[in-house]
Protein backbone atom coordinates (compact mmCIF):
# COMPACT_ATOMS: atom_id res chain seq x y z
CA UNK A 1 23.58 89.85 187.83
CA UNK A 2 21.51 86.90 186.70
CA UNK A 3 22.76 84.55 184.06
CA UNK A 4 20.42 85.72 181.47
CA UNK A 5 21.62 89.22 182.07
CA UNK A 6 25.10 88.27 181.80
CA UNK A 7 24.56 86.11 178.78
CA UNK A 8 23.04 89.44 177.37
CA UNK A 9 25.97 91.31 178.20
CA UNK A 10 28.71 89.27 176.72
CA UNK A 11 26.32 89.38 173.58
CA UNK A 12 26.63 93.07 173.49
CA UNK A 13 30.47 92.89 173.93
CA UNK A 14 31.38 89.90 171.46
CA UNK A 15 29.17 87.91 169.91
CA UNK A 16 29.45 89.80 166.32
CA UNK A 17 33.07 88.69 166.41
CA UNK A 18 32.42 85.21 167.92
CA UNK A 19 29.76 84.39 166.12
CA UNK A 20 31.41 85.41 162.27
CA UNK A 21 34.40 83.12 164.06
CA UNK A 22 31.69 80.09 164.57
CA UNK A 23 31.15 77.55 167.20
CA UNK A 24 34.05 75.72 166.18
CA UNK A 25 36.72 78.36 166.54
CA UNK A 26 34.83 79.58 169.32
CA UNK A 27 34.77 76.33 171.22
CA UNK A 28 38.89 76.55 170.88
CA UNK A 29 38.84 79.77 172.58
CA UNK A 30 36.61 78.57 175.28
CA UNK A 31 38.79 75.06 175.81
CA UNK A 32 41.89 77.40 175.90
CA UNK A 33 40.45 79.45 179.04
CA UNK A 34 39.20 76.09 180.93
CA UNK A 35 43.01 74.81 180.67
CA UNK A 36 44.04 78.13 181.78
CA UNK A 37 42.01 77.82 184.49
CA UNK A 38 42.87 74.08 185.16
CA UNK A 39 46.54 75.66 185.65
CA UNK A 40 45.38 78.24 188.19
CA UNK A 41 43.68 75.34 190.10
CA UNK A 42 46.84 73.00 189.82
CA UNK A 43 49.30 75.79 191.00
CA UNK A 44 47.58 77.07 193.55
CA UNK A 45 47.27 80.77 191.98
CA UNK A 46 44.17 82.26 194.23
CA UNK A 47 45.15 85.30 193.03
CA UNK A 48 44.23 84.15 189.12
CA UNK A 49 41.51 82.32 189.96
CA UNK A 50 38.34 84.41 190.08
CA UNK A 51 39.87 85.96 186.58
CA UNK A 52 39.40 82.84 185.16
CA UNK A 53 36.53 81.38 186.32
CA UNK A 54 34.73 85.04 185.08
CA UNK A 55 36.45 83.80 181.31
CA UNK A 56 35.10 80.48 181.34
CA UNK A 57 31.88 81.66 182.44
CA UNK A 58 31.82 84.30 179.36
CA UNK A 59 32.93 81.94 176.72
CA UNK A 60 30.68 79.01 177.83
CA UNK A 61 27.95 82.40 177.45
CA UNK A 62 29.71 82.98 174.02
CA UNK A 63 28.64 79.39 172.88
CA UNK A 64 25.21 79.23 174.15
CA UNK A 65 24.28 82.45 172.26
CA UNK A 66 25.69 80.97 169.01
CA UNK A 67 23.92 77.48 169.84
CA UNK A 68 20.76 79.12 170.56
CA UNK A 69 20.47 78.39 173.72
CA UNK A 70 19.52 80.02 176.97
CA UNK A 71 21.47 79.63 179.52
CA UNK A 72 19.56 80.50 182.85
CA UNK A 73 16.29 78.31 181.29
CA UNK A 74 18.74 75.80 180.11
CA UNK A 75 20.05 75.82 184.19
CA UNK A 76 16.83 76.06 185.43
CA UNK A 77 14.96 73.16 183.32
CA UNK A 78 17.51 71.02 184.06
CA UNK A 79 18.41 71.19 187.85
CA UNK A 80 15.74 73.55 189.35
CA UNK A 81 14.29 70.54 191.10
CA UNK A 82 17.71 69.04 192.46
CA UNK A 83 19.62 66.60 190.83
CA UNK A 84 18.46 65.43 187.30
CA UNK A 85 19.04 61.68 188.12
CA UNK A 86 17.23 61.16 191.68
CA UNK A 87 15.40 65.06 191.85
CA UNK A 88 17.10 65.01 195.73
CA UNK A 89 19.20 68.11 196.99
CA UNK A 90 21.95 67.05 198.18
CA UNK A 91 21.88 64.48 195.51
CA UNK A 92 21.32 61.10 196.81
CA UNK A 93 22.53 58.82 194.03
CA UNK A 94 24.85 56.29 194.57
């Protein structure tokens, strides 16, 4: 699945209910998920961790549809030529 597609798809699942919520309650639920996946990472849960990841990934898609903005372009215009800073991949900065 490509981002865009995936962005699409958590549209078609939630964004009616996240968006009447706004970006600001949103952008709670989405903090919530990265702690719970800091906790995963911390305490070594493997198990949890692919879960979690998929969460962050959907609410991070949650806010971009609300903000307007395109992920996969967003992704693309900003690091399809390597690292933003020095344009090298690996990056090469110091």
């Amino acid at each position: 699945m490509q981002i865009q597609e995936f962005q699409r798809r958590i549209e078609e699942i939630y964004f009616a209910r996240d968006s009447a919520r706004g970006l600001a309650g949103t952008h709670m639920w989405f903090c919530e998920e990265v702690g719970e996946l800091t906790r995963a990472l911390r305490r070594g849960q493997q198990h949890e961790l692919e879960g979690e990841f998929a969460d962050v990934l959907a609410w991070l898609a949650t806010l971009a549809s609300i903000a307007g903005v395109d992920l996969e372009a967003a992704a693309r215009k900003k690091y399809e030529a390597g690292c933003p800073r020095c344009h090298a991949a690996p990056c090469s900065c110091n």
